[in-house]
N, C-alpha and C. Protein backbone atom coordinates (compact mmCIF):
# COMPACT_ATOMS: atom_id res chain seq x y z
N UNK A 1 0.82 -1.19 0.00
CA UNK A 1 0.00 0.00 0.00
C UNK A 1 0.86 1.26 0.00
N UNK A 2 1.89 0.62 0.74
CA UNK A 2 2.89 2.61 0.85
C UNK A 2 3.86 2.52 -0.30
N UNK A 3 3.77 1.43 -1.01
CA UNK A 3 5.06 1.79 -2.82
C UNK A 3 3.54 2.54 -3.34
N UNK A 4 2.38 2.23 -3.45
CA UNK A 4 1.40 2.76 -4.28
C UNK A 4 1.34 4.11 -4.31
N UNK A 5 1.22 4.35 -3.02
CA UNK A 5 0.97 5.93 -2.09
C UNK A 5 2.00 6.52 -2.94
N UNK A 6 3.37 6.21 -2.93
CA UNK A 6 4.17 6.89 -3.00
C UNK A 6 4.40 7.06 -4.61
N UNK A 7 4.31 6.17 -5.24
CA UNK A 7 4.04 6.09 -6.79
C UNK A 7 2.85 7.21 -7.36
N UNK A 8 1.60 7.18 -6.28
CA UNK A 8 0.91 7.94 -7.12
C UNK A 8 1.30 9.55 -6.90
N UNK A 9 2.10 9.64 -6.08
CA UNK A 9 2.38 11.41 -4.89
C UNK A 9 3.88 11.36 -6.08
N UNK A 10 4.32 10.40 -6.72
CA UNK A 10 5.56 11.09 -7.35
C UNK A 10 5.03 11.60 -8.87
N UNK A 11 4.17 10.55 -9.46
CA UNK A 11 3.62 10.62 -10.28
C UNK A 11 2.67 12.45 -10.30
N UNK A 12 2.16 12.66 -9.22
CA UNK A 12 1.89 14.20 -8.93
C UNK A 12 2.80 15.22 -8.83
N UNK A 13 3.59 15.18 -8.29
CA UNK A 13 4.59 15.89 -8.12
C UNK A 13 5.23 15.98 -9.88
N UNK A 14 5.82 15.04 -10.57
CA UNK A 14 6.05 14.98 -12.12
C UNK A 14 5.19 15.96 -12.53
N UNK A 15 3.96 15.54 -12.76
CA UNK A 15 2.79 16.61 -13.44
C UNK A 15 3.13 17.73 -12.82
N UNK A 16 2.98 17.91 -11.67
CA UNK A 16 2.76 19.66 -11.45
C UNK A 16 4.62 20.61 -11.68
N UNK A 17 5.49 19.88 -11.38
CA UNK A 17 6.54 20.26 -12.56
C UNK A 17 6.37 20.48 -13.76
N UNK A 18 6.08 19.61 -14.28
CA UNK A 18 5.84 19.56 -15.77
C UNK A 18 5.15 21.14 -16.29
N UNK A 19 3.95 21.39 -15.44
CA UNK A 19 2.86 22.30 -15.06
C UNK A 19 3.94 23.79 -15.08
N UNK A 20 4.66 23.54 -14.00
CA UNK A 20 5.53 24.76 -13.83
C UNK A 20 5.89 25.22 -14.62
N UNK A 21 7.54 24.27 -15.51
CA UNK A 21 8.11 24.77 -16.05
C UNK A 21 6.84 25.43 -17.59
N UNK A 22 6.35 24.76 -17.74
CA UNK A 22 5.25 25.15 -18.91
C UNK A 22 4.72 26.43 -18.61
N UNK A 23 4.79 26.85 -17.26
CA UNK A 23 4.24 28.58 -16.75
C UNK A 23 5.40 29.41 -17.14
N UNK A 24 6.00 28.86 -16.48
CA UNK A 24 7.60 29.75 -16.75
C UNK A 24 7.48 30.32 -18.07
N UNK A 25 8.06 29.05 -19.29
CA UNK A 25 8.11 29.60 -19.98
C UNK A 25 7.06 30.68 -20.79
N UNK A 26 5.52 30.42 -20.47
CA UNK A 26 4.84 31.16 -20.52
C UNK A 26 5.06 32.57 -20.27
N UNK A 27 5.47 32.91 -18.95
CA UNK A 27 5.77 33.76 -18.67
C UNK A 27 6.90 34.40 -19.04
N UNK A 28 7.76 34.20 -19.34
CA UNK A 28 9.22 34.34 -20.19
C UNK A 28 8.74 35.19 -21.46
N UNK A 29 7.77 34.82 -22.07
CA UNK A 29 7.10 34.99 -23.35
C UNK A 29 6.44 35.66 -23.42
N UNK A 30 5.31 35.65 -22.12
CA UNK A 30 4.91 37.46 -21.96
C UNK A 30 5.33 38.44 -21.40
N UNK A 31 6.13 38.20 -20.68
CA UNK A 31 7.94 39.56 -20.66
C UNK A 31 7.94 40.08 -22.19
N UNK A 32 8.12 39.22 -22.45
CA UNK A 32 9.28 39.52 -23.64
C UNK A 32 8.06 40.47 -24.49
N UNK A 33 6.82 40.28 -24.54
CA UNK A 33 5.56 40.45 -25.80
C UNK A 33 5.51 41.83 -24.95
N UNK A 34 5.29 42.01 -23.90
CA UNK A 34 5.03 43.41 -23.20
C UNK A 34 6.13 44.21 -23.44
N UNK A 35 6.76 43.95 -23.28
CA UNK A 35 8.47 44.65 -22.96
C UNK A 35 8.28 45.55 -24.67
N UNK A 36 8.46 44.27 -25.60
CA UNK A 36 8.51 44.71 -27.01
C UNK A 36 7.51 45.98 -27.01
N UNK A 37 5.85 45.89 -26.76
CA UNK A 37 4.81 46.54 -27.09
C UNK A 37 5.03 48.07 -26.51
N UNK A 38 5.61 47.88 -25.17
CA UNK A 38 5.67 49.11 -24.57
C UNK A 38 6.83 49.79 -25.28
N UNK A 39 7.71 49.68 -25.82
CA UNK A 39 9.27 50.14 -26.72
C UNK A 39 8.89 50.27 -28.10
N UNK A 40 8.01 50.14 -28.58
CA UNK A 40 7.95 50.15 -30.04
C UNK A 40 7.39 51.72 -30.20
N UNK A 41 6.59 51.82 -29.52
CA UNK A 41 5.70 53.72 -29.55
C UNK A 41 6.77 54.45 -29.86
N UNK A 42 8.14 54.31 -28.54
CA UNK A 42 9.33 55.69 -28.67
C UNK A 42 10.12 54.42 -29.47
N UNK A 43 10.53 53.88 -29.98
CA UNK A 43 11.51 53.51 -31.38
C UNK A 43 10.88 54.03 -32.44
N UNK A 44 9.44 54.09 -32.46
CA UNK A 44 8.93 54.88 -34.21
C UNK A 44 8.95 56.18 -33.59
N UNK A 45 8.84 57.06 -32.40
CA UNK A 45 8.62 58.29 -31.92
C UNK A 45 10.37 58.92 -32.59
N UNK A 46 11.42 58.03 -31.96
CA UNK A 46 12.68 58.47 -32.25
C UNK A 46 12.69 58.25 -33.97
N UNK A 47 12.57 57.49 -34.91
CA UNK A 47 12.64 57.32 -35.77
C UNK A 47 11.82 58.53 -36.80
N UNK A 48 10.94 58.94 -36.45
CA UNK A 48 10.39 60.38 -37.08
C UNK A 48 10.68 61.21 -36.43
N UNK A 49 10.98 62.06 -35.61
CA UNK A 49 11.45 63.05 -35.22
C UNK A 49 13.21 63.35 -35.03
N UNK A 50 13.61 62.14 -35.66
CA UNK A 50 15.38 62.67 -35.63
C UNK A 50 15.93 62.77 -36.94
N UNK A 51 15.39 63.21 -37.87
CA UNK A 51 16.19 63.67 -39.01
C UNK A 51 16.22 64.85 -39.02
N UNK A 52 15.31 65.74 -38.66
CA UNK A 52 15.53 67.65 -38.79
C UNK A 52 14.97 67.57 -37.89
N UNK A 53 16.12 69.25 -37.25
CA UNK A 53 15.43 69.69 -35.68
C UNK A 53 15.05 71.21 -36.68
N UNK A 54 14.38 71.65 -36.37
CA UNK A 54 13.87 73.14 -36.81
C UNK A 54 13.78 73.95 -35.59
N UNK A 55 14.74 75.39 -35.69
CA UNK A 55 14.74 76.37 -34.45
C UNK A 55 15.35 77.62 -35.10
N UNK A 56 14.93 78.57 -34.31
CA UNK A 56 15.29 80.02 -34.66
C UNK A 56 16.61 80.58 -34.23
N UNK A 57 16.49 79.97 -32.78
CA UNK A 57 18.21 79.66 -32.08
C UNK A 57 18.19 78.37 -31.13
N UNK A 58 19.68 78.81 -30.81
CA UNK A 58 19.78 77.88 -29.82
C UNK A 58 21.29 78.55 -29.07
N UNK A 59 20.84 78.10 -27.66
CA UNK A 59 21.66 79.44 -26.70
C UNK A 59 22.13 77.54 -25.80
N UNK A 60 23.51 77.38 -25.74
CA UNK A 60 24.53 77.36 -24.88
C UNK A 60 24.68 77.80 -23.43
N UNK A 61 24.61 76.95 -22.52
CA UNK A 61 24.74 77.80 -21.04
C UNK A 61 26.43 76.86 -19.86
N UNK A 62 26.60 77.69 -19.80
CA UNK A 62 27.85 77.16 -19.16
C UNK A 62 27.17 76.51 -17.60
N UNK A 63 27.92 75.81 -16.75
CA UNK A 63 27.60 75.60 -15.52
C UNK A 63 27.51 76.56 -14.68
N UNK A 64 27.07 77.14 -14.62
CA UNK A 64 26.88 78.48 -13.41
C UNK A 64 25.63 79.03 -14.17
N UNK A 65 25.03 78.60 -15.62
CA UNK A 65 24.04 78.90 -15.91
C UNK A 65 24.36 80.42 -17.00
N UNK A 66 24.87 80.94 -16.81
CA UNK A 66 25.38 82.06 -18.34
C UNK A 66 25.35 82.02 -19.81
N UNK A 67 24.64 82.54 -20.32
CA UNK A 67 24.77 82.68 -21.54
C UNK A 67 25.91 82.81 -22.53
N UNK A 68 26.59 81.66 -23.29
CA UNK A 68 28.37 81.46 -23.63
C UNK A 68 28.45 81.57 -25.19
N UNK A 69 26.75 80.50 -25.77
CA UNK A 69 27.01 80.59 -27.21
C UNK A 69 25.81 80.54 -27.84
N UNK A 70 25.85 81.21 -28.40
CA UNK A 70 24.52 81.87 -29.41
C UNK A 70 24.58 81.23 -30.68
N UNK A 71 23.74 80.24 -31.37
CA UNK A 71 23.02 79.97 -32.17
C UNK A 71 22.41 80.35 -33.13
N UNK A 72 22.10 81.77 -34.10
CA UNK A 72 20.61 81.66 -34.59
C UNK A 72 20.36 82.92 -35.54
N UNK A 73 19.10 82.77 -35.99
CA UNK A 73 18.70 83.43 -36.89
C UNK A 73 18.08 84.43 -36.27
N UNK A 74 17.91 85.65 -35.95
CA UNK A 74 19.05 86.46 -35.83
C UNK A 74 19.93 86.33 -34.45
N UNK A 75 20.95 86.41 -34.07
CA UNK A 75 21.51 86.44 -33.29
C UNK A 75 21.03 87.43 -32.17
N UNK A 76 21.18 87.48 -30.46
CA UNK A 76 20.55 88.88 -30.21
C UNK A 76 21.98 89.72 -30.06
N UNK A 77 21.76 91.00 -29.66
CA UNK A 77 22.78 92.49 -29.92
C UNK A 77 23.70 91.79 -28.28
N UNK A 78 24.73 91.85 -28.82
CA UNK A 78 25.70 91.75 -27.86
C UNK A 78 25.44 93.36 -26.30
N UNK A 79 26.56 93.13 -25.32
CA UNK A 79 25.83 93.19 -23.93
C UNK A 79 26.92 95.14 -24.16
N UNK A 80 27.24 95.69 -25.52
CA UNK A 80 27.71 96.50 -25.22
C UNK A 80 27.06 97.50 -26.02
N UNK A 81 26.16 97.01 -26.99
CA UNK A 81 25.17 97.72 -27.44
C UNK A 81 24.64 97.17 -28.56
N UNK A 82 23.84 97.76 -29.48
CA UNK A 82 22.93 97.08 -30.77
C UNK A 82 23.74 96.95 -31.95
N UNK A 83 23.10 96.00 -32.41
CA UNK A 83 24.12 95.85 -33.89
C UNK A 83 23.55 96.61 -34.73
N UNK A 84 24.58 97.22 -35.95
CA UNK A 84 23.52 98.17 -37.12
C UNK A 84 22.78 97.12 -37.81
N UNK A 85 22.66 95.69 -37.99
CA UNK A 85 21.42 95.55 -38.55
C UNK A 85 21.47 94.07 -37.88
N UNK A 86 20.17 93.44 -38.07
CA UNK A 86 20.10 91.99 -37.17
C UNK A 86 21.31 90.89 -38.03
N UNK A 87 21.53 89.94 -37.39
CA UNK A 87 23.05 89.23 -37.65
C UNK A 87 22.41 87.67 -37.66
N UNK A 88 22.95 87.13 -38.27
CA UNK A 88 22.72 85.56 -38.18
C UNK A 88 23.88 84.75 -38.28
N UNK A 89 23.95 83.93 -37.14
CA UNK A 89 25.47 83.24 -37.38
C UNK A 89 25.90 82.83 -35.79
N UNK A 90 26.91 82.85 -35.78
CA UNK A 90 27.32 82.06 -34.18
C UNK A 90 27.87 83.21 -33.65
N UNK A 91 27.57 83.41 -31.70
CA UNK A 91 28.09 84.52 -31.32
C UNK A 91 28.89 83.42 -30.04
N UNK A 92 29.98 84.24 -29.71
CA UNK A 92 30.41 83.51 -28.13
C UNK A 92 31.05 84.71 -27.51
N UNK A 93 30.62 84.60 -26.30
CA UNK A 93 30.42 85.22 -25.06
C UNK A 93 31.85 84.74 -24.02
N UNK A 94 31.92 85.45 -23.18
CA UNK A 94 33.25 85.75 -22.06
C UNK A 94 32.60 84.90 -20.42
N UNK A 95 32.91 85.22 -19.83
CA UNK A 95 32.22 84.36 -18.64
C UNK A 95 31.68 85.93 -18.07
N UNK A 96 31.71 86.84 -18.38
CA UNK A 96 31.42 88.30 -17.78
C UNK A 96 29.79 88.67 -18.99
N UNK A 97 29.88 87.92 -19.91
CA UNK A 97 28.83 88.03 -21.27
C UNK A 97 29.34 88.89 -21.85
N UNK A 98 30.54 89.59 -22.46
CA UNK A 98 31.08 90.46 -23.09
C UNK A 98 31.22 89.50 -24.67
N UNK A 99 30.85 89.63 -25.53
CA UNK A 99 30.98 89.08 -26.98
C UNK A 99 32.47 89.08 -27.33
N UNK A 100 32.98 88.09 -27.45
CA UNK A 100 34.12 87.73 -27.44
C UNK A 100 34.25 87.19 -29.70
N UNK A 101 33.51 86.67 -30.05
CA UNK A 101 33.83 86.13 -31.38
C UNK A 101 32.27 86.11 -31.75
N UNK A 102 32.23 86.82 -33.22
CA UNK A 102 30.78 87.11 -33.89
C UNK A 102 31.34 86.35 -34.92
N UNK A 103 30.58 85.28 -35.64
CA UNK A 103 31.15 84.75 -36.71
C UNK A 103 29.56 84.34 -37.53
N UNK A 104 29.08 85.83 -38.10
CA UNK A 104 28.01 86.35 -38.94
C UNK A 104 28.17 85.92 -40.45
């Protein structure tokens, strides 16, 4: 009676392994299906929006937060007075903001 017992409790134990690993990999598989679904939105998001950036400028800030390098269409008037006419092109600045190189 107790080889039977024990035959039928191993015979259970087999199945519900069997059972397991069959979850596992289940689960392995819907990792993987979620993971993909949630990453695909920003891989096509990055994929259209990184060939042209379009801007009027773009301003440079050093660590202390200062304005160092100027960008843009038109540039703005340096910190010692106005330019005779608006400028487009790269400006760079001093750590004081004094216009150091206009390259219009």
């Amino acid at each position: 009676m107790k080889d039977e017992a024990v035959q039928i409790l191993q015979k259970r134990v087999h199945q519900l392994e069997s059972r397991l690993h069959l979850l596992c990999a289940a689960l392995v598989l819907l990792v993987c299906f979620v993971t993909g679904v949630l990453t695909l939105p920003s891989v096509r998001a990055q994929e259209s929006t990184a060939a042209i950036i379009r801007a009027r400028g773009l301003i440079i800030l050093d660590e202390q937060g200062r304005e160092r390098i100027f960008v843009g269409a038109p540039v703005p008037d340096p910190k010692e007075g106005t330019r005779r006419s608006p400028s487009t092109g790269l400006v760079i600045n001093d750590p004081a903001g004094h216009e150091r190189l206009d390259w219009a």
